[in-house]
C-alpha atoms as a PDB file:
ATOM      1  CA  UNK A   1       2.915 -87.611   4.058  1.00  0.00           C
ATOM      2  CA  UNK A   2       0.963 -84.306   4.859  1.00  0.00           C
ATOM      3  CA  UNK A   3      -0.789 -85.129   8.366  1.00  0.00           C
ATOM      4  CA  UNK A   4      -4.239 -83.914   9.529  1.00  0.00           C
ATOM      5  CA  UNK A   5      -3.559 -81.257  11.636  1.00  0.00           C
ATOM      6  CA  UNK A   6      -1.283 -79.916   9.042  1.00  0.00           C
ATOM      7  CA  UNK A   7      -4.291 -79.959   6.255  1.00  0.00           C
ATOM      8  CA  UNK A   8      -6.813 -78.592   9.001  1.00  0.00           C
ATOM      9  CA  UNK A   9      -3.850 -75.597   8.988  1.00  0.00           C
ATOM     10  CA  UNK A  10      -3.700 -75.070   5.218  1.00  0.00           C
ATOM     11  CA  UNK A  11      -7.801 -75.254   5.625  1.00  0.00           C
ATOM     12  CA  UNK A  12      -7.254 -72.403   8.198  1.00  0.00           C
ATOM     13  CA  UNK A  13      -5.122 -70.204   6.232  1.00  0.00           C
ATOM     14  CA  UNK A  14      -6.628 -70.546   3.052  1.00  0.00           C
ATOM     15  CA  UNK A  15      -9.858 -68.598   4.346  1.00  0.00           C
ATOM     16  CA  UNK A  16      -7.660 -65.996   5.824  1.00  0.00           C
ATOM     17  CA  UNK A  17      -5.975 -65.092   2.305  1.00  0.00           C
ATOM     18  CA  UNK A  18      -8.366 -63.435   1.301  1.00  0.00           C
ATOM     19  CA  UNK A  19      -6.227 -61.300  -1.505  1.00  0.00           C
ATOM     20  CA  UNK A  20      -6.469 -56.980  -1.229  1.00  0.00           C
ATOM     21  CA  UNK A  21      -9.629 -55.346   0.781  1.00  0.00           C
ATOM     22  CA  UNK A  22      -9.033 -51.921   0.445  1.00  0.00           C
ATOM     23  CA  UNK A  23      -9.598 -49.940  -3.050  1.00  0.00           C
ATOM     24  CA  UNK A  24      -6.043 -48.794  -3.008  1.00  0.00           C
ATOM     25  CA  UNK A  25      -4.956 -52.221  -2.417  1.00  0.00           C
ATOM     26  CA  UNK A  26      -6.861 -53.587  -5.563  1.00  0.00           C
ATOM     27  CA  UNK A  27      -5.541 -51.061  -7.911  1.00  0.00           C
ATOM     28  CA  UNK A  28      -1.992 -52.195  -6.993  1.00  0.00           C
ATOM     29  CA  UNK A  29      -2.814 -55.631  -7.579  1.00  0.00           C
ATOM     30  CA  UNK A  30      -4.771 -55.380 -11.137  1.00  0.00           C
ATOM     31  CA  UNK A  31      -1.598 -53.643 -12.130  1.00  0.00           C
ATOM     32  CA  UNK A  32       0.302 -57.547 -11.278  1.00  0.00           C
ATOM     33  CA  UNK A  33      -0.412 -58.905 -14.632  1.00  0.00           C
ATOM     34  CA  UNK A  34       1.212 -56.278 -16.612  1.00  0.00           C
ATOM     35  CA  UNK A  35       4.634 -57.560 -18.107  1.00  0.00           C
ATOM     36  CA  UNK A  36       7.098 -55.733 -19.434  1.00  0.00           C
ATOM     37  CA  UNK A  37       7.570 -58.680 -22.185  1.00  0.00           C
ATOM     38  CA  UNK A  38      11.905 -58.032 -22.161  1.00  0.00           C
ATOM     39  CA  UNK A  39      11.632 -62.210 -21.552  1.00  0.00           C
ATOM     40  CA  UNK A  40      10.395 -62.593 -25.395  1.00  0.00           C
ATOM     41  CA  UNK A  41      12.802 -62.859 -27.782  1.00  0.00           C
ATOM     42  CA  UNK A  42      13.011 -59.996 -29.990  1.00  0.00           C
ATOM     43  CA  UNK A  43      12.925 -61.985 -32.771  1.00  0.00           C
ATOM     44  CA  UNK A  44       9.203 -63.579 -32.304  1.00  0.00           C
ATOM     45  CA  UNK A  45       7.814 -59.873 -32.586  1.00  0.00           C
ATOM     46  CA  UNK A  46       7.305 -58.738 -36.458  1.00  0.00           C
ATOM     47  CA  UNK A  47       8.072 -55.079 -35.708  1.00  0.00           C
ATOM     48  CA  UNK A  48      11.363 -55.769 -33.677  1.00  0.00           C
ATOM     49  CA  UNK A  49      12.426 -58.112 -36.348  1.00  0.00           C
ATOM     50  CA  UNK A  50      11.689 -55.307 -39.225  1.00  0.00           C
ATOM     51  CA  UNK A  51      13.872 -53.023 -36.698  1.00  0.00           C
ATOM     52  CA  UNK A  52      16.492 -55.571 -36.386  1.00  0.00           C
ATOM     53  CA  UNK A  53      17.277 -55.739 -40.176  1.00  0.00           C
ATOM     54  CA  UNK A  54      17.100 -52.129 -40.953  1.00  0.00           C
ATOM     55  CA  UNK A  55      19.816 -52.012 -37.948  1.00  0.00           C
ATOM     56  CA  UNK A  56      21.608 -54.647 -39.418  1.00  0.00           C
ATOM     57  CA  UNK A  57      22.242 -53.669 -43.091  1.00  0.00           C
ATOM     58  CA  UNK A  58      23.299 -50.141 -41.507  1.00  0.00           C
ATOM     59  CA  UNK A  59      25.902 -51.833 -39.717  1.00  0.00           C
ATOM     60  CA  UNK A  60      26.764 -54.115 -42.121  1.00  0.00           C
ATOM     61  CA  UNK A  61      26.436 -51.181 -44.950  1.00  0.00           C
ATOM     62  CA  UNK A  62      24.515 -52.123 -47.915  1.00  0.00           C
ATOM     63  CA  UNK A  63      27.846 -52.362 -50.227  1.00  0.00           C
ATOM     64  CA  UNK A  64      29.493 -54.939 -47.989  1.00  0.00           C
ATOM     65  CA  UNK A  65      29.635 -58.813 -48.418  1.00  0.00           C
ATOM     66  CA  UNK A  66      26.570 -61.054 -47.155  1.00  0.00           C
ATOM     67  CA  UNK A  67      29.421 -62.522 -44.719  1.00  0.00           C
ATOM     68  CA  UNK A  68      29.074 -59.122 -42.448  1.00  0.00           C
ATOM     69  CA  UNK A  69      25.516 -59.298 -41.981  1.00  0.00           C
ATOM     70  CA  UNK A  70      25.224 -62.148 -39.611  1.00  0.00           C
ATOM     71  CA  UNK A  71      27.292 -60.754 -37.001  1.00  0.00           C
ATOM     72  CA  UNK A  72      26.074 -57.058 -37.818  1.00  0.00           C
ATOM     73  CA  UNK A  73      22.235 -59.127 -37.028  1.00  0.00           C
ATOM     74  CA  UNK A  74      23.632 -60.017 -33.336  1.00  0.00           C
ATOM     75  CA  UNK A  75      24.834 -56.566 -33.097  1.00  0.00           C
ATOM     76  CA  UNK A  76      21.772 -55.151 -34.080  1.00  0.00           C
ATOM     77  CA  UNK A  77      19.177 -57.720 -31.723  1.00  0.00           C
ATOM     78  CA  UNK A  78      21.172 -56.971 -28.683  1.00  0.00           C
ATOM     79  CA  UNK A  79      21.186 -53.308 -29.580  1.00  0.00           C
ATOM     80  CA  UNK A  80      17.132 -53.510 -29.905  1.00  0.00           C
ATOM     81  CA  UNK A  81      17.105 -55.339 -27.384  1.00  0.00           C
ATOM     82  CA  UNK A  82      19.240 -52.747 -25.011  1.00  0.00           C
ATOM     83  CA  UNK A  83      16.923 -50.283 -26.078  1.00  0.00           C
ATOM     84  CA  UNK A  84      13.526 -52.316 -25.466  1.00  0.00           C
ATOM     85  CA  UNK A  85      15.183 -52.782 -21.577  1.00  0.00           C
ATOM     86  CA  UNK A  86      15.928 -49.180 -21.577  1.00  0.00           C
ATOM     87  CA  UNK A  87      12.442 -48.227 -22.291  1.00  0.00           C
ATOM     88  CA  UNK A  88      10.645 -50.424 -20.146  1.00  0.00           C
ATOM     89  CA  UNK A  89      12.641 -49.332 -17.226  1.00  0.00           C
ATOM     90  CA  UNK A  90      12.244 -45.638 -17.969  1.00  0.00           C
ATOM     91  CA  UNK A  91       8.327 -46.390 -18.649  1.00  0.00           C
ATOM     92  CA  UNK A  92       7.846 -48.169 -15.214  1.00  0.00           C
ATOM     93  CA  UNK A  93      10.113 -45.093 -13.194  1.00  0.00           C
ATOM     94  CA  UNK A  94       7.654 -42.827 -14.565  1.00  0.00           C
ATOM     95  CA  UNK A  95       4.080 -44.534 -13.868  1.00  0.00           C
ATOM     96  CA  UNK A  96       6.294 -45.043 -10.360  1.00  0.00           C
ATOM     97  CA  UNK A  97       6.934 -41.331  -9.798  1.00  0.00           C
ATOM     98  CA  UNK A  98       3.609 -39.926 -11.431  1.00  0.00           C
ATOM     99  CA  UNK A  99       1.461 -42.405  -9.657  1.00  0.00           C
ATOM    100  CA  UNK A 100      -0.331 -39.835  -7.710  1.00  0.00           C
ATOM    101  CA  UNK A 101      -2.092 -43.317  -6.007  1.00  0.00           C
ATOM    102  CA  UNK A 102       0.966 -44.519  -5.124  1.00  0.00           C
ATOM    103  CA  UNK A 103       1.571 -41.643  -2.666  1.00  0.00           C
ATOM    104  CA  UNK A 104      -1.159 -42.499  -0.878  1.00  0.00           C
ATOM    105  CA  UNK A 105      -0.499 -46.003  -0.580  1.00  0.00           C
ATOM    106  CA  UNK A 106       3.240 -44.908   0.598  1.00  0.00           C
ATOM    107  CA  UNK A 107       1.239 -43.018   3.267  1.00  0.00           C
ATOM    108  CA  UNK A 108      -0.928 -45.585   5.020  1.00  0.00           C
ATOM    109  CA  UNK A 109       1.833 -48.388   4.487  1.00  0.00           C
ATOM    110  CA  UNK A 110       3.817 -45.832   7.008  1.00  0.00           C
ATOM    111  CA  UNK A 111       1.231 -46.034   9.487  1.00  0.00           C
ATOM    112  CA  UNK A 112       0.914 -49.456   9.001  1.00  0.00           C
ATOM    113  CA  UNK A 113       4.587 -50.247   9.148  1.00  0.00           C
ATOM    114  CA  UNK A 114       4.671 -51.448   5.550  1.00  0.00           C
ATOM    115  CA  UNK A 115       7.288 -48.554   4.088  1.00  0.00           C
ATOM    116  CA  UNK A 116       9.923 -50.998   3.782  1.00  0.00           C
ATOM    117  CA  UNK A 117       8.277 -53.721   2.266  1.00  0.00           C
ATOM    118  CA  UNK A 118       6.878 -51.621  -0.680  1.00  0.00           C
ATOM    119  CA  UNK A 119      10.162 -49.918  -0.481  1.00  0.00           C
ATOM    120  CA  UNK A 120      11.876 -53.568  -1.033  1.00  0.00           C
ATOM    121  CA  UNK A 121       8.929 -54.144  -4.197  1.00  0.00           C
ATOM    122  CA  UNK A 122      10.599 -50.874  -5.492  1.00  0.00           C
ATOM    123  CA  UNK A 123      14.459 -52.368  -5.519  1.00  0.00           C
ATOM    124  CA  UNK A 124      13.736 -55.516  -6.559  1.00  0.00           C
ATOM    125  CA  UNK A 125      11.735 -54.323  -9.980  1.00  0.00           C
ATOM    126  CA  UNK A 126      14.839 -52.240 -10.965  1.00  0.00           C
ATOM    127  CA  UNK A 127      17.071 -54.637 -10.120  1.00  0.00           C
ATOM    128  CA  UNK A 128      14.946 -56.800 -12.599  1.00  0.00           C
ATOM    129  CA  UNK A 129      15.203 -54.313 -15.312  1.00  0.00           C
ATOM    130  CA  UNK A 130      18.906 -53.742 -14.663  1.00  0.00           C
ATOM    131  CA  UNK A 131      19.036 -57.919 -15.160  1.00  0.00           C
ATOM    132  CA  UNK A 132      17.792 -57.165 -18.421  1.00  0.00           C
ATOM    133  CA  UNK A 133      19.614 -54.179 -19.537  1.00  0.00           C
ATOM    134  CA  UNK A 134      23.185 -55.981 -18.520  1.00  0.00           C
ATOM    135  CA  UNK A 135      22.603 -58.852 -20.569  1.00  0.00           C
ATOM    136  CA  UNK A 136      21.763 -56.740 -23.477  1.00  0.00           C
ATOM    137  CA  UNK A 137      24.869 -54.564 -22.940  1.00  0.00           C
ATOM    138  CA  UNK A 138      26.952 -58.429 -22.535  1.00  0.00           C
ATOM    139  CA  UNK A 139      25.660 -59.841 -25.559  1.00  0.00           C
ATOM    140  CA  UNK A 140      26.202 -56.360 -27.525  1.00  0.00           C
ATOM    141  CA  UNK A 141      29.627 -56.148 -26.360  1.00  0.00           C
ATOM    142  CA  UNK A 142      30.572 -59.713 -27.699  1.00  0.00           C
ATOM    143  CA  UNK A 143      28.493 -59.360 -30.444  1.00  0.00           C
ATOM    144  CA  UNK A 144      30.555 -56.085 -31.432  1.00  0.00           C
ATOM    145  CA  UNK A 145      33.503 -58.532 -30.513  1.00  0.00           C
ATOM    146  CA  UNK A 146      32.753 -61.147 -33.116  1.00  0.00           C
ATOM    147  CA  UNK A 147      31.437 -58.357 -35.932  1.00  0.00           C
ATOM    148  CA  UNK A 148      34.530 -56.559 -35.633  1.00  0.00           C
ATOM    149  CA  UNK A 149      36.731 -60.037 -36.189  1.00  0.00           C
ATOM    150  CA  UNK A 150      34.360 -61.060 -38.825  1.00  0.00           C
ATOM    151  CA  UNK A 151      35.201 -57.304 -40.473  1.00  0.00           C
ATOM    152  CA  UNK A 152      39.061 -57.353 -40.328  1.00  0.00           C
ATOM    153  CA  UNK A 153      38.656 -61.142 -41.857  1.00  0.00           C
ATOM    154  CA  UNK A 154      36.886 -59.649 -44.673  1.00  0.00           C
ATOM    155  CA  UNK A 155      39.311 -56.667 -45.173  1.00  0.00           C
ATOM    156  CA  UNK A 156      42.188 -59.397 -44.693  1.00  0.00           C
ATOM    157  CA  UNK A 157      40.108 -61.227 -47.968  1.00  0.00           C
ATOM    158  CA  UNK A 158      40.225 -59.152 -49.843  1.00  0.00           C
END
């Protein structure tokens, strides 16, 4: 059961959190919201989808049995997929090192002792996007894997 001294404290810090004074501070924050959208699957987005199946039927060639183009569809979606990652980690390095904002922010979060913290902010967003980019590379690997099988049991049908 919360007590009243411990609400009174909540009370208390709420007014102090105030969110970002300082102009600089605000411009990092509006930029929060923005997503890189690598969470979606790349499946629920039409144009992804259209890029998937032109993928596909290039792996699975055109002239090939319909049993090749279900695995040569998991090759292709992690392949997008790969490349989505790819792209929204190169995107995000480059608003990062052409942010000419962001320079001054590094310098007053040196006087201010902050260097490390926004320094930490840094690592942990590319080790986010190298989350992302692993998984892709994993899934393509096995889905390569299973195409692969699913080709030499078509050759062996034959």
């Amino acid at each position: 059961m919360t007590t009243t001294r411990q609400i009174e404290a909540n009370r208390a810090n709420a007014q102090r959190s105030t969110g970002p004074r300082t102009e600089q501070g605000k411009a990092r924050a509006s930029r929060n919201a923005l997503r890189h959208g690598l969470s979606i699957p790349v499946l629920s987005d039409p144009g992804l989808l259209k890029q998937v199946e032109d993928l596909a039927h290039r792996i699975a060639k055109e002239n090939s049995k319909a049993g090749l183009l279900k695995p040569a569809r998991l090759v292709a979606e992690a392949e997008v997929d790969l490349t989505r990652a790819r792209h929204a980690k190169y995107e995000w390095l480059s608003r990062e090192l052409d942010d000419p904002a962001d320079g001054a922010l590094a310098s007053s979060e040196k006087k201010s002792g902050m260097e490390s913290v926004a320094l930490t902010n840094k690592v942990r967003q590319l080790v986010r996007f190298d989350r992302y980019e692993r998984r892709a590379l994993s899934r393509r690997k096995s889905a390569t894997r299973a195409f692969d099988a699913a080709r030499v049991e078509d050759v062996g049908k034959d």
